[in-house]
C-alpha atoms as a PDB file:
ATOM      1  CA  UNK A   1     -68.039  28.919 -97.118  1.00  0.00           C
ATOM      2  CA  UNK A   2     -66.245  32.225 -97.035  1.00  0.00           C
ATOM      3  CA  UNK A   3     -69.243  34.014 -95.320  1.00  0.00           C
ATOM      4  CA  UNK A   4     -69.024  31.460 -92.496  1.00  0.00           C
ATOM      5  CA  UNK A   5     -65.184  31.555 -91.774  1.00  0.00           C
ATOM      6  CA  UNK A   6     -65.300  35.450 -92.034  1.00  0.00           C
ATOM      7  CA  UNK A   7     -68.387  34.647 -89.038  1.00  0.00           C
ATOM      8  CA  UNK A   8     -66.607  32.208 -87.105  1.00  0.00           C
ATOM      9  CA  UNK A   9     -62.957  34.994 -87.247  1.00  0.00           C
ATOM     10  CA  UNK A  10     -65.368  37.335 -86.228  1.00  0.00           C
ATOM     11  CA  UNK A  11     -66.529  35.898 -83.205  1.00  0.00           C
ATOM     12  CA  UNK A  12     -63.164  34.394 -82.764  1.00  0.00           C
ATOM     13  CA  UNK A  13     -62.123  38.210 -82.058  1.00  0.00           C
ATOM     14  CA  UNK A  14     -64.941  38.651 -80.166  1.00  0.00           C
ATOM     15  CA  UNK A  15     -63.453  36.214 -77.544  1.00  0.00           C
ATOM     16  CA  UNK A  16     -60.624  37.042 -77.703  1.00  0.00           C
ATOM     17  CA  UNK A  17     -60.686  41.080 -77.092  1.00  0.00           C
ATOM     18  CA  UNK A  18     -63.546  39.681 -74.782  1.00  0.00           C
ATOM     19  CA  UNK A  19     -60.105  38.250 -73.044  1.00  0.00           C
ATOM     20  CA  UNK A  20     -58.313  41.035 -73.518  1.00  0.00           C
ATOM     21  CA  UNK A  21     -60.878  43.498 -71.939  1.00  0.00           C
ATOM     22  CA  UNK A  22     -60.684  40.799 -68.797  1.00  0.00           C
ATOM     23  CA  UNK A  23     -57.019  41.325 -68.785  1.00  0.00           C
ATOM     24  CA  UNK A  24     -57.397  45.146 -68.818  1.00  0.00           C
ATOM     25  CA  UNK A  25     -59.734  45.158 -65.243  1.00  0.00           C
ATOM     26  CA  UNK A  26     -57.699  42.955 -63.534  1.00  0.00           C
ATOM     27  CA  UNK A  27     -54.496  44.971 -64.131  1.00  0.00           C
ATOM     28  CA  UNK A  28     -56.358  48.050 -63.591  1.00  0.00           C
ATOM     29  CA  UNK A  29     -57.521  46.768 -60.397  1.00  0.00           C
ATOM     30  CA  UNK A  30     -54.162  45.715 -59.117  1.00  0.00           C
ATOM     31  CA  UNK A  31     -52.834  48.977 -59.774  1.00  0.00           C
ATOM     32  CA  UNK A  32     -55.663  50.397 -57.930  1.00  0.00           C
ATOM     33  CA  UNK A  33     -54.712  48.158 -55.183  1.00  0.00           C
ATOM     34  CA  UNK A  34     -50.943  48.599 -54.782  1.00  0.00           C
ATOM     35  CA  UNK A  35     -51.946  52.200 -54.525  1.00  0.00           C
ATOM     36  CA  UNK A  36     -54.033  52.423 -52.187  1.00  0.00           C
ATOM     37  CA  UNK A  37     -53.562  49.074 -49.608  1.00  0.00           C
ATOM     38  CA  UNK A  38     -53.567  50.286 -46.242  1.00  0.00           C
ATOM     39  CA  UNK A  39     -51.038  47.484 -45.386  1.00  0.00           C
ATOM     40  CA  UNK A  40     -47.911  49.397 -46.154  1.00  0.00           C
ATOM     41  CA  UNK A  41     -47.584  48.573 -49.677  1.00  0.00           C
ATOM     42  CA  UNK A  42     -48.523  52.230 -50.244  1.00  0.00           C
ATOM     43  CA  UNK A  43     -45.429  53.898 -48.731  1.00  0.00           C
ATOM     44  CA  UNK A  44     -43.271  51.309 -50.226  1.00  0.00           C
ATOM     45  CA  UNK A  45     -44.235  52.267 -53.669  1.00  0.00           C
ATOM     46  CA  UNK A  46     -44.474  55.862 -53.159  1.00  0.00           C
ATOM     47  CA  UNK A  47     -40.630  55.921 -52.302  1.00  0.00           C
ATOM     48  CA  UNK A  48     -39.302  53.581 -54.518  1.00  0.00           C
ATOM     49  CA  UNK A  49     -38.936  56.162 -57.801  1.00  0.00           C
ATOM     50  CA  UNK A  50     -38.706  52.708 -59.660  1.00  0.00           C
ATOM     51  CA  UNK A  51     -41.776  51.093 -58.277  1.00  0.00           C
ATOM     52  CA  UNK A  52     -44.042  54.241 -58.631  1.00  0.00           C
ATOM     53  CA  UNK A  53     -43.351  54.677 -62.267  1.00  0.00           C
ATOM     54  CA  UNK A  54     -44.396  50.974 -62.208  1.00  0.00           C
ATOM     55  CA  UNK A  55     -47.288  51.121 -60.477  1.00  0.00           C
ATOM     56  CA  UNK A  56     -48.829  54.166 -62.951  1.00  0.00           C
ATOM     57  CA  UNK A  57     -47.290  52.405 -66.159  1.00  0.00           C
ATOM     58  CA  UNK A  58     -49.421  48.763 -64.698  1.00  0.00           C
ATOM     59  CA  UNK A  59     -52.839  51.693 -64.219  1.00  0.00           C
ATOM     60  CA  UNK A  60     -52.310  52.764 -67.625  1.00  0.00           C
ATOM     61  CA  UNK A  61     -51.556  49.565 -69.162  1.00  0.00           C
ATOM     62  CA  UNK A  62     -54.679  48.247 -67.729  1.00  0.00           C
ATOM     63  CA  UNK A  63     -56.909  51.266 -68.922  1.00  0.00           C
ATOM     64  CA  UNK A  64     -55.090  51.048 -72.219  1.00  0.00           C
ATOM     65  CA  UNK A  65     -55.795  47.120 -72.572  1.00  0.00           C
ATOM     66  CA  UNK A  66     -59.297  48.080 -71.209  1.00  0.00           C
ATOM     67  CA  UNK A  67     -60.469  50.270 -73.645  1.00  0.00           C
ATOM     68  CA  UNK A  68     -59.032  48.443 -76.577  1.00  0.00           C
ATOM     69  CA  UNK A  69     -60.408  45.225 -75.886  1.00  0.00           C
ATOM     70  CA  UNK A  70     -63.830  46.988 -75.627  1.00  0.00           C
ATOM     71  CA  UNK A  71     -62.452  48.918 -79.205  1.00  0.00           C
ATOM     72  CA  UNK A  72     -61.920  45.070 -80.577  1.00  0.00           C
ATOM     73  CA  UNK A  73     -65.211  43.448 -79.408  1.00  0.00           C
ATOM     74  CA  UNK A  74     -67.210  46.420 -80.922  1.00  0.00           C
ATOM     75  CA  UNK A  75     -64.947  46.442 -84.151  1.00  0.00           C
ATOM     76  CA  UNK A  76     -65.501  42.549 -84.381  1.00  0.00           C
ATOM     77  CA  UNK A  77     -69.499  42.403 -84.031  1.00  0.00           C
ATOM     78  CA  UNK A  78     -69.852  45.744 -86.371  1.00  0.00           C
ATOM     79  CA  UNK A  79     -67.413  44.820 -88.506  1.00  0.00           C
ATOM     80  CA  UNK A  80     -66.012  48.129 -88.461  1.00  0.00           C
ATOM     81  CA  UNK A  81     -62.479  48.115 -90.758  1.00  0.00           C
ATOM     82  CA  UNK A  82     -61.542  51.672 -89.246  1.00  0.00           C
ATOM     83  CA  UNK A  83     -61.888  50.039 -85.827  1.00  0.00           C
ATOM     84  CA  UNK A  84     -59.851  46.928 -86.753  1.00  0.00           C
ATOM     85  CA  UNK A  85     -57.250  48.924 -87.519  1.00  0.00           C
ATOM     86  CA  UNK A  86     -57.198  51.498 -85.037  1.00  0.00           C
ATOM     87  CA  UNK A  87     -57.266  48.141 -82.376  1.00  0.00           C
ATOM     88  CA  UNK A  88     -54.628  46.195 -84.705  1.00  0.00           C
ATOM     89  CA  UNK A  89     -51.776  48.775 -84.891  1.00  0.00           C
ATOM     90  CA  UNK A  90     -52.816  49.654 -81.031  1.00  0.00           C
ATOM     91  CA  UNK A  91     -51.936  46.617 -79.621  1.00  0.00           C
ATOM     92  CA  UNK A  92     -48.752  45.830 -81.831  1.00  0.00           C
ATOM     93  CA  UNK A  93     -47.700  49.105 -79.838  1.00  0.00           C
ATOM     94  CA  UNK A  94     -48.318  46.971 -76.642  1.00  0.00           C
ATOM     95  CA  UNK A  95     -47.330  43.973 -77.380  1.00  0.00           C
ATOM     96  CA  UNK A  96     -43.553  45.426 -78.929  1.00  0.00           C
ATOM     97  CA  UNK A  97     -43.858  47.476 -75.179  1.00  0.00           C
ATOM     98  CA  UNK A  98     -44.822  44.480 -73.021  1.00  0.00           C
ATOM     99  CA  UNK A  99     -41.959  42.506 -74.781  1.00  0.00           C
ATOM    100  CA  UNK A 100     -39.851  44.861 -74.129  1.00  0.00           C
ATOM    101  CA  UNK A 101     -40.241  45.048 -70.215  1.00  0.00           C
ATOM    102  CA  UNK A 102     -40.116  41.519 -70.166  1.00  0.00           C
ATOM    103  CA  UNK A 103     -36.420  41.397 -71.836  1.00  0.00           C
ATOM    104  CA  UNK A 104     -35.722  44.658 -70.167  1.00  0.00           C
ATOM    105  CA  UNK A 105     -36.258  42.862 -66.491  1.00  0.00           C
ATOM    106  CA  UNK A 106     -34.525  39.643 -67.442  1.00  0.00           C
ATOM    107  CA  UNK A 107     -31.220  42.092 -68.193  1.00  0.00           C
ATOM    108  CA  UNK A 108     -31.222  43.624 -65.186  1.00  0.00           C
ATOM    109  CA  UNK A 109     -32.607  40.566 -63.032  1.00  0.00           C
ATOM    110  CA  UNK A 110     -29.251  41.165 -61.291  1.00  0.00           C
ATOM    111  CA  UNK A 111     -30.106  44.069 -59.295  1.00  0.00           C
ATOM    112  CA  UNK A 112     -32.609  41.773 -57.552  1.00  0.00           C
ATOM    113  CA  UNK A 113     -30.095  40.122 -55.378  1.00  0.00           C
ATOM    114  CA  UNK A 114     -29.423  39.425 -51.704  1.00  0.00           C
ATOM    115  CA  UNK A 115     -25.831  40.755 -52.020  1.00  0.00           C
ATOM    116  CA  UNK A 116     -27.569  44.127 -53.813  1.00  0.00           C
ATOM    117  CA  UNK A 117     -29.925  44.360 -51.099  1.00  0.00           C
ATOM    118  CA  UNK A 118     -27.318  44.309 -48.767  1.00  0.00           C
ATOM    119  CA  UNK A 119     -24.765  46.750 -49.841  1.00  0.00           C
ATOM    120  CA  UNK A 120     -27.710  49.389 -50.393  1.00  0.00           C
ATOM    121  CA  UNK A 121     -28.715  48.599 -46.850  1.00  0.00           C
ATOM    122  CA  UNK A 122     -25.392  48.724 -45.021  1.00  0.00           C
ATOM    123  CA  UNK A 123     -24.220  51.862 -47.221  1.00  0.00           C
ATOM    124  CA  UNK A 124     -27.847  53.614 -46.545  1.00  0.00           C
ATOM    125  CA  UNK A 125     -29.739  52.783 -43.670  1.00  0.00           C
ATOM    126  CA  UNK A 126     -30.300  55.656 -41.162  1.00  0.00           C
ATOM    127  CA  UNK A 127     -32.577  53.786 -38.254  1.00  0.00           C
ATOM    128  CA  UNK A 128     -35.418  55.713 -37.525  1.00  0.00           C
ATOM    129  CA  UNK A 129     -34.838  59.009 -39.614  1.00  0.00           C
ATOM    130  CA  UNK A 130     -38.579  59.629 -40.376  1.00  0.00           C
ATOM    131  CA  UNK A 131     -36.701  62.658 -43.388  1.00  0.00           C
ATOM    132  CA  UNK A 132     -34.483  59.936 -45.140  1.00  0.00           C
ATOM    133  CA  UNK A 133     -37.278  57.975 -47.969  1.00  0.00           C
ATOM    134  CA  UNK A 134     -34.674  54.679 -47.924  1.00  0.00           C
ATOM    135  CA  UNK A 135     -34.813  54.433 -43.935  1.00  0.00           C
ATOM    136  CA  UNK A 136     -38.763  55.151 -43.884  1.00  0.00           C
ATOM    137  CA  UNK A 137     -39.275  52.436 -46.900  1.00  0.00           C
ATOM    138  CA  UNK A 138     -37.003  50.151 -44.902  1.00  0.00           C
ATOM    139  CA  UNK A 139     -38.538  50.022 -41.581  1.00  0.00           C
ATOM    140  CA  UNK A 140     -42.151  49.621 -43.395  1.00  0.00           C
ATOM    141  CA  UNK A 141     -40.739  46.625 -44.825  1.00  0.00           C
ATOM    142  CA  UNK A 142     -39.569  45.291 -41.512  1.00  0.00           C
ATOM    143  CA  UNK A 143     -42.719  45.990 -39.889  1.00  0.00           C
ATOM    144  CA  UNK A 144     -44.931  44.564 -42.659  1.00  0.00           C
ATOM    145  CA  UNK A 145     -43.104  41.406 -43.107  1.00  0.00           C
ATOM    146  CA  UNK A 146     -41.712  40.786 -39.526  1.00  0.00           C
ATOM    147  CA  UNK A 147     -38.095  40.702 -40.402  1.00  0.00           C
ATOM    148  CA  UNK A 148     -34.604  42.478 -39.858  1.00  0.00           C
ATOM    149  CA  UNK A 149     -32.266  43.521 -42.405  1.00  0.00           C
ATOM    150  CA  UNK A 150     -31.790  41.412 -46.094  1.00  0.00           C
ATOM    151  CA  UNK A 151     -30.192  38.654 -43.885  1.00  0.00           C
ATOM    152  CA  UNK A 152     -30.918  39.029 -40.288  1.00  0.00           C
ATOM    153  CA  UNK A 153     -29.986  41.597 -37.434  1.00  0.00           C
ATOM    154  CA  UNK A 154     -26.455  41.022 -37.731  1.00  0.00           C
ATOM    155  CA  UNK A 155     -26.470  43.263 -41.078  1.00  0.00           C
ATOM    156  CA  UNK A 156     -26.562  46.717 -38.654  1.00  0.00           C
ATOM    157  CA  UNK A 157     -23.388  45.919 -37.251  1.00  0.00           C
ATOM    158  CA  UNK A 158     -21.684  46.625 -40.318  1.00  0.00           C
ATOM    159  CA  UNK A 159     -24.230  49.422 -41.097  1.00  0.00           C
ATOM    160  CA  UNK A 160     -21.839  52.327 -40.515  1.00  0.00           C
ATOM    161  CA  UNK A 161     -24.041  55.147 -41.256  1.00  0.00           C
ATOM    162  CA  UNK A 162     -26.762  53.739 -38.684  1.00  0.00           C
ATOM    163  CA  UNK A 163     -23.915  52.773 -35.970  1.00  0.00           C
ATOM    164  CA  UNK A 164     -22.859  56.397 -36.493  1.00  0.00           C
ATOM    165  CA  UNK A 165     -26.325  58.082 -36.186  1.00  0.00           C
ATOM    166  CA  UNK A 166     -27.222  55.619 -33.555  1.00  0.00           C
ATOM    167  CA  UNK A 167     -26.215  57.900 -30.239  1.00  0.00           C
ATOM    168  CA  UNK A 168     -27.897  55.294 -27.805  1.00  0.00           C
ATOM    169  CA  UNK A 169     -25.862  52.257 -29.031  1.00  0.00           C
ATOM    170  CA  UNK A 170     -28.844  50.015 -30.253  1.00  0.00           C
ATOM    171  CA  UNK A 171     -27.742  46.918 -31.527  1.00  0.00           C
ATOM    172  CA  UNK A 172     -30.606  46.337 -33.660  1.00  0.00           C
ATOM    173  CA  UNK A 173     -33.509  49.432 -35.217  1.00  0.00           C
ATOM    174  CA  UNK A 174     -36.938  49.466 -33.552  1.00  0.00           C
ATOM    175  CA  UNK A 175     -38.525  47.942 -36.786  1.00  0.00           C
ATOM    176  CA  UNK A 176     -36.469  44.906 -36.293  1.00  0.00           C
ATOM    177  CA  UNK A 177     -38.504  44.445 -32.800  1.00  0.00           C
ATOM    178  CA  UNK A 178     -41.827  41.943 -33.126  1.00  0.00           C
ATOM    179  CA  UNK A 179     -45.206  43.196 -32.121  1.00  0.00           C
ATOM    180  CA  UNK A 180     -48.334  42.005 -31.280  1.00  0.00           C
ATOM    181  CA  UNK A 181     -50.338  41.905 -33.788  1.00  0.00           C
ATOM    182  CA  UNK A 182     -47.398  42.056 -36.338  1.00  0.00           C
ATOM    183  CA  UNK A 183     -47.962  45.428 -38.407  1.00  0.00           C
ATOM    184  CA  UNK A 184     -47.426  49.057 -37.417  1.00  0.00           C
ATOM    185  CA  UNK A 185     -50.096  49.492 -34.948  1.00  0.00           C
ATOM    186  CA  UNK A 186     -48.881  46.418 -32.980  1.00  0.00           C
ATOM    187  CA  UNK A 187     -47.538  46.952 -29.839  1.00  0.00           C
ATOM    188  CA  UNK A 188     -43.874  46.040 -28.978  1.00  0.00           C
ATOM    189  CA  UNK A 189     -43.570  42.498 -27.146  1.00  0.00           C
ATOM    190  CA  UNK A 190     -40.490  43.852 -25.267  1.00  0.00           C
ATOM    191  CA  UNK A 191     -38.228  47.175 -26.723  1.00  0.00           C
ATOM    192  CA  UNK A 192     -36.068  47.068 -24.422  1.00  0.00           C
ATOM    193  CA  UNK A 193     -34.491  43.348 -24.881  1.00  0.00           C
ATOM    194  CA  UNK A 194     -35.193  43.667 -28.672  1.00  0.00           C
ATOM    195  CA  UNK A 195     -33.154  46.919 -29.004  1.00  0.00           C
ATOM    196  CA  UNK A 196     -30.414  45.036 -27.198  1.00  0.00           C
ATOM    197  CA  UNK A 197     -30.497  42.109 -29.458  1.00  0.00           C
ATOM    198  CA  UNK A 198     -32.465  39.382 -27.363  1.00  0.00           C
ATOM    199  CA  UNK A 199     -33.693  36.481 -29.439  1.00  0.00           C
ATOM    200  CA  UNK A 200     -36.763  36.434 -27.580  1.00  0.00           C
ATOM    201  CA  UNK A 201     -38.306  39.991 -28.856  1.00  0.00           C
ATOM    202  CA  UNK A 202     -36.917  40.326 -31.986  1.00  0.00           C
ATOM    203  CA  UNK A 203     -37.325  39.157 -35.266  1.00  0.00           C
ATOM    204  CA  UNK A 204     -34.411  37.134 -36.742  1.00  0.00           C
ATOM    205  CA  UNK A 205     -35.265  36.300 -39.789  1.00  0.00           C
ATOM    206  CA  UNK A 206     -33.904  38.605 -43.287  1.00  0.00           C
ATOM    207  CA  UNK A 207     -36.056  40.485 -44.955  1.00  0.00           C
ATOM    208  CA  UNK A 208     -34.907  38.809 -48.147  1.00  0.00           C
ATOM    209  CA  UNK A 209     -36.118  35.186 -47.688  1.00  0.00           C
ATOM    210  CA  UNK A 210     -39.310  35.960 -45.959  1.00  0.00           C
ATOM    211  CA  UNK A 211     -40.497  38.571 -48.959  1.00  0.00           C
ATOM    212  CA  UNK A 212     -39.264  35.837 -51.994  1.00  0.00           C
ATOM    213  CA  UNK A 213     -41.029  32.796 -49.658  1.00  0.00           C
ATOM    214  CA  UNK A 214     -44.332  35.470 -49.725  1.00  0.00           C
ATOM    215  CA  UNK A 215     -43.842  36.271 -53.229  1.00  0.00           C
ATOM    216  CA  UNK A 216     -42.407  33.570 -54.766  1.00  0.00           C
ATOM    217  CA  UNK A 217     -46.006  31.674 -56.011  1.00  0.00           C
ATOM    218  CA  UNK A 218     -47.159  35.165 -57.329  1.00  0.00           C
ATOM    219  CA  UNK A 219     -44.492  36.135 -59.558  1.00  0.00           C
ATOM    220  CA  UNK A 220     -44.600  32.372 -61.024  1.00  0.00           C
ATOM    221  CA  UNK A 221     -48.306  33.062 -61.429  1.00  0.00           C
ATOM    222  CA  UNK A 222     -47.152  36.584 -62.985  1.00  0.00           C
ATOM    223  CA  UNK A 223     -45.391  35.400 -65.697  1.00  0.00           C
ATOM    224  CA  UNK A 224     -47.588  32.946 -66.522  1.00  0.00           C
ATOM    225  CA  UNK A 225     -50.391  35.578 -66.951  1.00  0.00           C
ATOM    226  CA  UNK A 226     -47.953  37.692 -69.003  1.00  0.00           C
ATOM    227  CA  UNK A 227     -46.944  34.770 -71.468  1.00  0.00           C
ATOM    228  CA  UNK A 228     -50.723  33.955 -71.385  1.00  0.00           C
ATOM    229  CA  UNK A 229     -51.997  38.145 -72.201  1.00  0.00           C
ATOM    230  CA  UNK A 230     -48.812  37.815 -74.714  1.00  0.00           C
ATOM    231  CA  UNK A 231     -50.223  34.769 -76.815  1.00  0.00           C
ATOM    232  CA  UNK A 232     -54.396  36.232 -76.501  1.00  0.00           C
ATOM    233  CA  UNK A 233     -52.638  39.703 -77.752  1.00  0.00           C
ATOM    234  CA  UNK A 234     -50.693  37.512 -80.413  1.00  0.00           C
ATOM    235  CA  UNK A 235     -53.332  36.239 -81.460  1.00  0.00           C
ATOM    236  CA  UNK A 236     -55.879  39.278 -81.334  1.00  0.00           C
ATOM    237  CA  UNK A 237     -53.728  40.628 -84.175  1.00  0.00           C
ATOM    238  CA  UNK A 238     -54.013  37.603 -86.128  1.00  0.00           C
ATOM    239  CA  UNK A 239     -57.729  37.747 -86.231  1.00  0.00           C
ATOM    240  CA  UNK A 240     -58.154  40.968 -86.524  1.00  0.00           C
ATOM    241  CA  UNK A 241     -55.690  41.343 -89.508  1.00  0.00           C
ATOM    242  CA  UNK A 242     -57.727  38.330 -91.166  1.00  0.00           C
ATOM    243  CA  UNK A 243     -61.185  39.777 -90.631  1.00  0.00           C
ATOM    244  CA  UNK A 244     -60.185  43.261 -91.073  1.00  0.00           C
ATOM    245  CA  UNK A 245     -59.117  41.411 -95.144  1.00  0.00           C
ATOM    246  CA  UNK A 246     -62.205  39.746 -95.209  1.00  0.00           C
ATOM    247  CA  UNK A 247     -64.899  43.182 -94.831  1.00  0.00           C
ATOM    248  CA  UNK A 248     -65.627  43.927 -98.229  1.00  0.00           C
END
């Protein structure tokens, strides 16, 4: 009876660091991704300081998770203790870490706000300065997403650093202007009437709602994966402490 629950944990931890290796790919992959989209995503992350930490941390994480759950699955079948362990005390490490974003982001959830958005914009925004990283990031937002400001074009007119760099009196930054097709290498419907704040040419809508209407399924889908990688990891440990107690 012993010898076939110490078979059936071991396969148990098969699965899941079978799970776990799963887990590892896909977040290697998206990190991957993020890095190198051609869409824009690229030059958003590159200069947000924030965001490119992330997106290396989410690369390593996924290697890390990667290697481990191929550590776990070869430790399981070989019933190697030294392996158990090595994969046990490895992801406690990750799991304490991972637990620790997740309470770290719900603390400063705040910073995520329309009214943060806006003061950074208003207090920041230089139009079309290709030097300033905050301007550049902004306008490859815009031009991504089709939108104008956090709430709409009316946020430049109490922009005062862009009404004071902006010699030619624009009331609204080319980004702001819609294109067809809709990304960077679309060309402008009309400049002209969009740069003077004509409904017809220019895109009305803040960059706030349209990014959380884009995003708002994925980061549901996000934190289910995490509470779902959380519980396999959870788990994982549980096995492997079991069958790592059960090798004679």
């Amino acid at each position: 009876m012993e010898g076939d629950c110490l078979s059936c944990m071991k396969y148990l931890m098969f699965v899941f660091n079978f799970f776990i290796f799963l887990g590892g790919a896909c977040l290697l992959g998206v990190g991957i991704w993020v890095m190198v989209d051609p869409t824009g995503f690229r030059e958003i992350v590159a200069a947000n300081p924030l965001l490119f930490t992330g997106a290396y941390i989410l690369l390593a994480m996924g290697a890390l998770l990667f290697l481990l759950g191929f550590l776990g699955c070869c430790g399981a079948i070989r019933e190697n203790k030294c392996l158990l362990l090595f994969f046990f005390l490895f992801i406690l490490l990750i799991f304490l870490a991972e637990l620790s974003a997740a309470i770290l982001a719900f603390i400063f959830r705040e910073n995520l706000t329309r009214e943060f958005f806006t003061k950074e914009l208003t207090k920041h925004y230089q139009g079309s300065n290709e030097t300033d990283v905050f301007s550049v990031t902004w306008n490859s937002v815009m031009i991504t997403f089709g939108c104008c400001g956090v709430n709409g074009p009316e946020d430049f007119k109490s922009a005062p650093v862009y009404r004071f760099l902006n010699f030619n009196g624009d009331e609204v930054p080319e980004a702001c202007c819609r294109r067809e097709p809709q990304s960077r290498d679309g060309v402008l419907v009309n400049r002209e009437e969009c740069l003077l704040g004509r409904d017809r040419s220019l895109n009305k809508q803040g960059c706030y709602t349209v990014i959380l209407n884009s995003f708002e399924t994925y980061v549901y889908l996000a934190g289910a994966l995490a509470i779902g990688v959380l519980a396999i990891e959870l788990f994982a440990m549980i096995f492997a402490m079991c069958l790592f107690r059960g090798i004679q």
